[in-house]
C-alpha atoms as a PDB file:
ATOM      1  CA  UNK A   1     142.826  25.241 260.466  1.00  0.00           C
ATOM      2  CA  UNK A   2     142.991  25.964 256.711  1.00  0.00           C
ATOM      3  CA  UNK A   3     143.471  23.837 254.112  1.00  0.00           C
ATOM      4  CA  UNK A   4     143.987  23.705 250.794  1.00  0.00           C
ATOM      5  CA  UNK A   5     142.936  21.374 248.125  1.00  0.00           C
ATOM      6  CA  UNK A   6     144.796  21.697 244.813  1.00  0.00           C
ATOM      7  CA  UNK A   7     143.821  20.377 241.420  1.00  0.00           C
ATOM      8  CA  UNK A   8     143.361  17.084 243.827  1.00  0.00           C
ATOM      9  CA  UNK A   9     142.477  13.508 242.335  1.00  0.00           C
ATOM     10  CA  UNK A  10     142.535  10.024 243.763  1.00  0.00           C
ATOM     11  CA  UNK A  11     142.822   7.402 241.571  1.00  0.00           C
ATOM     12  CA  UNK A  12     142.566   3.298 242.391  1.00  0.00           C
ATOM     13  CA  UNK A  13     144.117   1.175 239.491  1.00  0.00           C
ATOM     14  CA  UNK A  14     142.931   3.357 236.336  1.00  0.00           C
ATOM     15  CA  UNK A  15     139.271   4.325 238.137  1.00  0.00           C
ATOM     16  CA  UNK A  16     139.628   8.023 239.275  1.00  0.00           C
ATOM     17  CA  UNK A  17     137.406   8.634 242.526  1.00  0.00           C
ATOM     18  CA  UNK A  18     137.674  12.390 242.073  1.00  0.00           C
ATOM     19  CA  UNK A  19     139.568  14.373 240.188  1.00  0.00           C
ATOM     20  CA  UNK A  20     140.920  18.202 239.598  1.00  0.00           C
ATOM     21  CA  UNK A  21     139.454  18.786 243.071  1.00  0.00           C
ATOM     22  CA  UNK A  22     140.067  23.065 244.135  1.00  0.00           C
ATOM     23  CA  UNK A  23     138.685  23.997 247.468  1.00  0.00           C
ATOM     24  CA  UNK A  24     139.936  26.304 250.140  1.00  0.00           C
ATOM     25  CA  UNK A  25     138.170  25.079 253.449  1.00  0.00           C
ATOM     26  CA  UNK A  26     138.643  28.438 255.443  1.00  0.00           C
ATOM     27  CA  UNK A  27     139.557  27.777 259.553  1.00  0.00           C
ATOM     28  CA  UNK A  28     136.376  28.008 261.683  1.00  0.00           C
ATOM     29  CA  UNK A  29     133.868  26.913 258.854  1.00  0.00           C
ATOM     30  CA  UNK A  30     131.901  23.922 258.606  1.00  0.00           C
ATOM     31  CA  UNK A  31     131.413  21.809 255.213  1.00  0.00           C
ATOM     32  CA  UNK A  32     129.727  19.258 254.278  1.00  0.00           C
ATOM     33  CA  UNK A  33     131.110  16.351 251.811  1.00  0.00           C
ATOM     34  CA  UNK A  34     128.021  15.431 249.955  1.00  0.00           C
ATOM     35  CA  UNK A  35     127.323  12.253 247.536  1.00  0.00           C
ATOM     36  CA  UNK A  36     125.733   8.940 247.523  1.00  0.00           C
ATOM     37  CA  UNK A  37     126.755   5.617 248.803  1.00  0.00           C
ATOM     38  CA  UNK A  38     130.178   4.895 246.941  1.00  0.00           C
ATOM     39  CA  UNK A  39     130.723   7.942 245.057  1.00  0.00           C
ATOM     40  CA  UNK A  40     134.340   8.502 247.213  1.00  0.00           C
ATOM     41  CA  UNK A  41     132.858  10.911 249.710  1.00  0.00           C
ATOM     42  CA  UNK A  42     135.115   8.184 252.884  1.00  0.00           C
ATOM     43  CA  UNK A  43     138.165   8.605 249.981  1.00  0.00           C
ATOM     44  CA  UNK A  44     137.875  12.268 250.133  1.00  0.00           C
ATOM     45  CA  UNK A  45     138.317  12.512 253.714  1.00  0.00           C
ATOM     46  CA  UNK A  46     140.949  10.138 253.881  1.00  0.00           C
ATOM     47  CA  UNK A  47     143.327  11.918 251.233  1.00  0.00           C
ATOM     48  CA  UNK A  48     142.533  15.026 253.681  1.00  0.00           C
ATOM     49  CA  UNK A  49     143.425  13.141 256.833  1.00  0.00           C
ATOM     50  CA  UNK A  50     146.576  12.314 255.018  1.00  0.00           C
ATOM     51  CA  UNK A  51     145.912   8.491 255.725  1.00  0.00           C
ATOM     52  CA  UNK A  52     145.956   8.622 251.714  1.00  0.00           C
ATOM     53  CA  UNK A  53     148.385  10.322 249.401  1.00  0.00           C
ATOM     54  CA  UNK A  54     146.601  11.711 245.842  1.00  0.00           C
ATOM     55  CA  UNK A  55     147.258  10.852 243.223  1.00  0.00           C
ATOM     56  CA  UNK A  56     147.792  14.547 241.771  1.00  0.00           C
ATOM     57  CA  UNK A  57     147.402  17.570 243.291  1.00  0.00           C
ATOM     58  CA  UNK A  58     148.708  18.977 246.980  1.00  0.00           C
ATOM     59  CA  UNK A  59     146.844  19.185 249.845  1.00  0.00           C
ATOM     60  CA  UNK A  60     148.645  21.812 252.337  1.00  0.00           C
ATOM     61  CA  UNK A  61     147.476  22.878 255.933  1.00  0.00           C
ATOM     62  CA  UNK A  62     147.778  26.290 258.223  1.00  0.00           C
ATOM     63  CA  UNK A  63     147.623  26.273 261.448  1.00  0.00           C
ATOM     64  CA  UNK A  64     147.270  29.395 262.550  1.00  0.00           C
ATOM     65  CA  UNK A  65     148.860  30.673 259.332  1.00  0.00           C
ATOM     66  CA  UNK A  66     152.283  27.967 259.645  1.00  0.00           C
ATOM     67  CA  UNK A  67     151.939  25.365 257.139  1.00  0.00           C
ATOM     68  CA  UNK A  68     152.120  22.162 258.821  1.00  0.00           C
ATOM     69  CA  UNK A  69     153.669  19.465 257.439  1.00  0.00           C
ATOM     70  CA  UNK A  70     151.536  16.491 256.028  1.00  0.00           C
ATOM     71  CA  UNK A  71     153.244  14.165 257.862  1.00  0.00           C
ATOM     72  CA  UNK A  72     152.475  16.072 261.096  1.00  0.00           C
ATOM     73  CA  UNK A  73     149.217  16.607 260.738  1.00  0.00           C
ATOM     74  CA  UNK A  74     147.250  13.745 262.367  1.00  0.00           C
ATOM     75  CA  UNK A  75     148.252  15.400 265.379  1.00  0.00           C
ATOM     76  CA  UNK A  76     146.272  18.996 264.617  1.00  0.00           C
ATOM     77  CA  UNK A  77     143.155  16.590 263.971  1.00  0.00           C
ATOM     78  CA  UNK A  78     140.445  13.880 265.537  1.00  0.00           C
ATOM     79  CA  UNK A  79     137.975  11.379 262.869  1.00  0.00           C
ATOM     80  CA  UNK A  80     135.327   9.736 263.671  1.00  0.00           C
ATOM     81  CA  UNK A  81     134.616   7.445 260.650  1.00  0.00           C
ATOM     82  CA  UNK A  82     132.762   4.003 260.169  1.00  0.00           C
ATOM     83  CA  UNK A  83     135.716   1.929 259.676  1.00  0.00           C
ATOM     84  CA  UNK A  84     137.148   3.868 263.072  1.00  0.00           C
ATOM     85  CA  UNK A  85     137.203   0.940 265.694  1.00  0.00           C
ATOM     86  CA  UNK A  86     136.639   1.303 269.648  1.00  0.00           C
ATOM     87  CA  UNK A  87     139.146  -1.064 271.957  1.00  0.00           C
ATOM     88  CA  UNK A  88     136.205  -3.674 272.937  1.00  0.00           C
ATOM     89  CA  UNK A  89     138.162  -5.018 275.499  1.00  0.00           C
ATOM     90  CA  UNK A  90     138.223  -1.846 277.466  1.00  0.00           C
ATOM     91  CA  UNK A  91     136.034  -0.317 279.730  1.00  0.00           C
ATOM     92  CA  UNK A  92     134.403   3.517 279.234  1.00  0.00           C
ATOM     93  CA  UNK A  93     136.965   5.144 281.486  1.00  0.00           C
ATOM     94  CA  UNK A  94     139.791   2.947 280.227  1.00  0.00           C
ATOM     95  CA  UNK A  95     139.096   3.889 276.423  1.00  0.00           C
ATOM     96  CA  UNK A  96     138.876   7.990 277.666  1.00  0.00           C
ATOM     97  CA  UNK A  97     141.736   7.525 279.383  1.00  0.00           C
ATOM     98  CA  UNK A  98     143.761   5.948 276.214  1.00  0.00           C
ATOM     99  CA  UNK A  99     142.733   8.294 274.192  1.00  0.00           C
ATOM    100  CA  UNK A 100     143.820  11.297 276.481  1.00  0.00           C
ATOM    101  CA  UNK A 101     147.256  10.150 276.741  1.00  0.00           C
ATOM    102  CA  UNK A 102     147.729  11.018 273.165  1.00  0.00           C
ATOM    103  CA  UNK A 103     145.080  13.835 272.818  1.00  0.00           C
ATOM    104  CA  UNK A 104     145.095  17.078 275.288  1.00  0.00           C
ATOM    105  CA  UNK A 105     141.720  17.577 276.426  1.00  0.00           C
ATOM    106  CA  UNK A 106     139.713  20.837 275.410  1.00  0.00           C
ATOM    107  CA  UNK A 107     140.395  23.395 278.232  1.00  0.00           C
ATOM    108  CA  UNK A 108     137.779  23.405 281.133  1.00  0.00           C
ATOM    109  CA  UNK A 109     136.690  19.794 280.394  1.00  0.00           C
ATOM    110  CA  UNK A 110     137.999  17.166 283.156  1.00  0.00           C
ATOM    111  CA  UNK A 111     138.703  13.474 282.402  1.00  0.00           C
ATOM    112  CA  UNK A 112     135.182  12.489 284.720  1.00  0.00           C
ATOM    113  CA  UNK A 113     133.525  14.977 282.981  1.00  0.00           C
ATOM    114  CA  UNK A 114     134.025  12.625 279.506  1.00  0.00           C
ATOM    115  CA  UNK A 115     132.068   9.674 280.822  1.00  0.00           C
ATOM    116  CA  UNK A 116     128.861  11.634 282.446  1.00  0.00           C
ATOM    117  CA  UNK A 117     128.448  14.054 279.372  1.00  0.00           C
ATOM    118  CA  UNK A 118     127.684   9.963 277.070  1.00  0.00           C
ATOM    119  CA  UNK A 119     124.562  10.079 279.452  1.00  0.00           C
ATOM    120  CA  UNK A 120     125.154   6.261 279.820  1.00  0.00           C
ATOM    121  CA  UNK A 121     124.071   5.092 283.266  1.00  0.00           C
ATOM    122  CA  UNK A 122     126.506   2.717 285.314  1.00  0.00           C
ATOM    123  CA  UNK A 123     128.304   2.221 281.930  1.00  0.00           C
ATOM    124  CA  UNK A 124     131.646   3.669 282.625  1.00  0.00           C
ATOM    125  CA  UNK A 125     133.107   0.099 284.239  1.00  0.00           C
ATOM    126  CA  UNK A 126     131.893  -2.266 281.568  1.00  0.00           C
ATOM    127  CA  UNK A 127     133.716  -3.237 278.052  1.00  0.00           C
ATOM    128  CA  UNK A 128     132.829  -1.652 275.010  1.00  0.00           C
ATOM    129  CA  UNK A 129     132.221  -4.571 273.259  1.00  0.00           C
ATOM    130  CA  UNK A 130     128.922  -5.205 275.772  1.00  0.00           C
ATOM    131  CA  UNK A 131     127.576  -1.181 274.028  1.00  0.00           C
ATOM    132  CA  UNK A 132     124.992  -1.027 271.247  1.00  0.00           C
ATOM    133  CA  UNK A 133     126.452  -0.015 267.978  1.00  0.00           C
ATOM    134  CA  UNK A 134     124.433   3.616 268.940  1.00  0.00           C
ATOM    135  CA  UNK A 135     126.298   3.914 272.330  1.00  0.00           C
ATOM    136  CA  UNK A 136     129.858   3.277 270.280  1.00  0.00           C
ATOM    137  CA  UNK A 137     129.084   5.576 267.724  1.00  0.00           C
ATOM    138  CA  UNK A 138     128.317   8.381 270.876  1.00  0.00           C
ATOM    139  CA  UNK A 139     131.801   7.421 272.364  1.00  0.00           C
ATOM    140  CA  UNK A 140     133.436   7.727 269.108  1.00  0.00           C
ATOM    141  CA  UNK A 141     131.935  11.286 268.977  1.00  0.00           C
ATOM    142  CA  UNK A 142     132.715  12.373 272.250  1.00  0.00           C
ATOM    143  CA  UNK A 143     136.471  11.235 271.806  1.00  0.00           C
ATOM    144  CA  UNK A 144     136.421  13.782 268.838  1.00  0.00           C
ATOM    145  CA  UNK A 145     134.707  17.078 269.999  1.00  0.00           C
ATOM    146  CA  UNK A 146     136.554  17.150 273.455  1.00  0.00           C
ATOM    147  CA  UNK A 147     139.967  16.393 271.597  1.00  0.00           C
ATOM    148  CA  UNK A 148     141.716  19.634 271.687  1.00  0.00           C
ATOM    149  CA  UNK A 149     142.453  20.071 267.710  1.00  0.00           C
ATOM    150  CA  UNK A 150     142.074  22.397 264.571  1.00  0.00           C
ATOM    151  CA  UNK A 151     140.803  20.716 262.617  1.00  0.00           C
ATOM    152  CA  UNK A 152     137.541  17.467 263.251  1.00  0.00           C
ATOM    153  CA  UNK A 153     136.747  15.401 260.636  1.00  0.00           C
ATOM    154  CA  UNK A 154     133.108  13.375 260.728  1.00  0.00           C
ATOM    155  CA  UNK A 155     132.160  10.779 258.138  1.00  0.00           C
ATOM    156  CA  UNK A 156     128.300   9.736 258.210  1.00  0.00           C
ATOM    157  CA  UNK A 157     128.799  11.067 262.109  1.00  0.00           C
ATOM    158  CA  UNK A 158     125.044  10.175 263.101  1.00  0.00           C
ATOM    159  CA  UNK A 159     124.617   6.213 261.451  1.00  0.00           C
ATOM    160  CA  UNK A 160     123.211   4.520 264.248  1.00  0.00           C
ATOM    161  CA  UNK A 161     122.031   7.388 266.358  1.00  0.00           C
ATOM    162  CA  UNK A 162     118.331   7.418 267.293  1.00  0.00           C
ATOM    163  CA  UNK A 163     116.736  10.412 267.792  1.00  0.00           C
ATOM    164  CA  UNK A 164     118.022  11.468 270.946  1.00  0.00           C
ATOM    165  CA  UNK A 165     121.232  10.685 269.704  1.00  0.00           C
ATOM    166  CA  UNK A 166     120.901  12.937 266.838  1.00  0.00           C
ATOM    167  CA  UNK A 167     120.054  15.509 269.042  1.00  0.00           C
ATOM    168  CA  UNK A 168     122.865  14.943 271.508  1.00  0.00           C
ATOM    169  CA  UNK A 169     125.243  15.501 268.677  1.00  0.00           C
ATOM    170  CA  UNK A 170     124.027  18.342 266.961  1.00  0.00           C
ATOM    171  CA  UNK A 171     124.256  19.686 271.220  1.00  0.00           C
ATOM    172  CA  UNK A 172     127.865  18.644 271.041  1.00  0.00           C
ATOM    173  CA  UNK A 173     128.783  20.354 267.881  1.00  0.00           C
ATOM    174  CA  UNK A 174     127.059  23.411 269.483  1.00  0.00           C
ATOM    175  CA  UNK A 175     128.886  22.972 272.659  1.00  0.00           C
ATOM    176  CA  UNK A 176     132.802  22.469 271.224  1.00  0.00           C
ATOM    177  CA  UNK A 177     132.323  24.000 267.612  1.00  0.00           C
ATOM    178  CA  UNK A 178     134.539  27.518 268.680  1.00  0.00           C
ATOM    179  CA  UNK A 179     136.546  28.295 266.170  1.00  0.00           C
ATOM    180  CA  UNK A 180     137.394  24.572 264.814  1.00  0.00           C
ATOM    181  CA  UNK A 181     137.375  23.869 261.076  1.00  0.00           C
ATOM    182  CA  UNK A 182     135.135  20.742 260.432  1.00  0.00           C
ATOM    183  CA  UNK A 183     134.438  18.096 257.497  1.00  0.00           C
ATOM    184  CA  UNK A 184     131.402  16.025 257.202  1.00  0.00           C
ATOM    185  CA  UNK A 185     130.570  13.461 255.294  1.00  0.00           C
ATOM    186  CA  UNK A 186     127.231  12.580 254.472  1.00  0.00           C
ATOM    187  CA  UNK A 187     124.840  10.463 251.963  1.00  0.00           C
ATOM    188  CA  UNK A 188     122.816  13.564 251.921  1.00  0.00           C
ATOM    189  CA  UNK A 189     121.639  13.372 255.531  1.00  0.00           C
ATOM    190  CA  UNK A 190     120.482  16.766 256.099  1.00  0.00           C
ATOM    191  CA  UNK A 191     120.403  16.391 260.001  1.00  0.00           C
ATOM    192  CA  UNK A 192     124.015  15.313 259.792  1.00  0.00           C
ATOM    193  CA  UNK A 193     124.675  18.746 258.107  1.00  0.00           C
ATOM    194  CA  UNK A 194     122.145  21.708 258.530  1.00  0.00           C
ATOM    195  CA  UNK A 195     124.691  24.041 260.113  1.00  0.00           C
ATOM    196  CA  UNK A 196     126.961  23.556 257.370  1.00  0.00           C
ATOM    197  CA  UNK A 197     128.212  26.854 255.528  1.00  0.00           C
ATOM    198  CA  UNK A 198     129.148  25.298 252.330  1.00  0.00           C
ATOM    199  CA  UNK A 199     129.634  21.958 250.332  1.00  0.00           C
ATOM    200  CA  UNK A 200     131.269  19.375 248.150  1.00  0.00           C
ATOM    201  CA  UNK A 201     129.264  17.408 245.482  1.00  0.00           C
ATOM    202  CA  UNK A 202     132.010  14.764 245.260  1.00  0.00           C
ATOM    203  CA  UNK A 203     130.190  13.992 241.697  1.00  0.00           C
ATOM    204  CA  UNK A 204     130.947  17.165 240.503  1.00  0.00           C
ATOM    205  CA  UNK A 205     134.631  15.899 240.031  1.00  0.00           C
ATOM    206  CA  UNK A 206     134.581  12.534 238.671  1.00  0.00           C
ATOM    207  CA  UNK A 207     136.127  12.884 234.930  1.00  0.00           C
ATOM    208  CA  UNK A 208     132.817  11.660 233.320  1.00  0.00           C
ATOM    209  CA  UNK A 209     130.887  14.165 235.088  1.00  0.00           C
ATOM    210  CA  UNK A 210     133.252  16.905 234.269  1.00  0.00           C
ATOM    211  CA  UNK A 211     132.682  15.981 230.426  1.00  0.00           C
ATOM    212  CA  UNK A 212     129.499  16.011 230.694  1.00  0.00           C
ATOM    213  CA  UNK A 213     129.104  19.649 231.974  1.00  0.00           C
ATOM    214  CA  UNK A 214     131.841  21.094 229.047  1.00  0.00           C
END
């Protein structure tokens, strides 16, 4: 998926989060949305989820080379964000098969397959809420990469992964990259982001900032 951001700015009351925001993220590529705690890295990503309008600017999609309408577009894409919650009162296999009635499944993966590629043993029949906040975070992953979309969108994907989890999910990006355009957000976590081809200093367009560098 392509999309386009637009002399983009998100504002809250009269604070401006970022602003005069131009970037072309190209289908297939992987970019990283870089800043520290706070500076609007989560706001970013929402305003290109659509779950929040800018302020000014557009933000258009293409996919292949159709625009899609914003208001269409949360089906073309799968988060996986902090403030994402799980359905604690459901089992593993309950929880895949939720999400599956609303997402297609990428092609040659099988609705079993979901639960044994977590690597959780003799997890799949108990509730969510009983996981660690590690084995949640792997679930919430999982969801994402086999969701057959465009266009996957990961904020801070590997808080609370050890380092076997780390290592699981740079596998998984490996394993269900193809051609999918993704967005990551991290506090400059370069494990979260090595493979990334390009990048965002959210910074870089907060109106003080911009002064500063004209």
């Amino acid at each position: 998926m392509k999309i386009i951001l637009d002399h983009t700015g998100k504002r809250f009351n009269t604070e401006w989060i970022f602003r005069d925001l131009d970037y072309t993220f190209e289908k297939g590529t992987a970019i990283a949305i870089l800043g520290r705690n706070g500076s609007g890295k989560s706001t970013l990503l929402q305003v290109i989820s659509g779950n929040l309008h800018p302020t000014e600017g557009t933000v258009r999609y293409y996919h292949p080379e159709r625009e899609v309408s914003n208001h269409r577009i949360f089906r073309h894409l799968a988060i996986v964000a902090p403030y994402q919650e799980l359905i604690e009162e459901f089992t593993l296999e309950e929880m895949v098969r939720f999400h599956f009635s609303f997402k297609k499944l990428v092609p040659g993966i099988a609705l079993e397959d979901a639960s044994k590629m977590l690597g959780f043993r003799a997890a799949g029949r108990k509730p969510i809420r009983l996981f660690s906040s590690g084995m949640k975070q792997r679930v919430k992953l999982l969801l994402a990469f086999l969701s057959d979309v465009p266009l996957l969108l990961l904020d801070e994907p590997t808080m609370n992964l050890d380092r076997p989890g780390v290592e699981w999910y740079l596998k998984l990006v490996g394993d269900f990259r193809d051609d999918r355009t993704l967005i990551i957000c991290s506090n400059l976590q370069q494990q979260e982001t090595a493979f990334c081809t390009g990048q965002i200093l959210v910074e870089d367009f907060k109106p003080a900032k911009k002064k500063e560098q004209g």
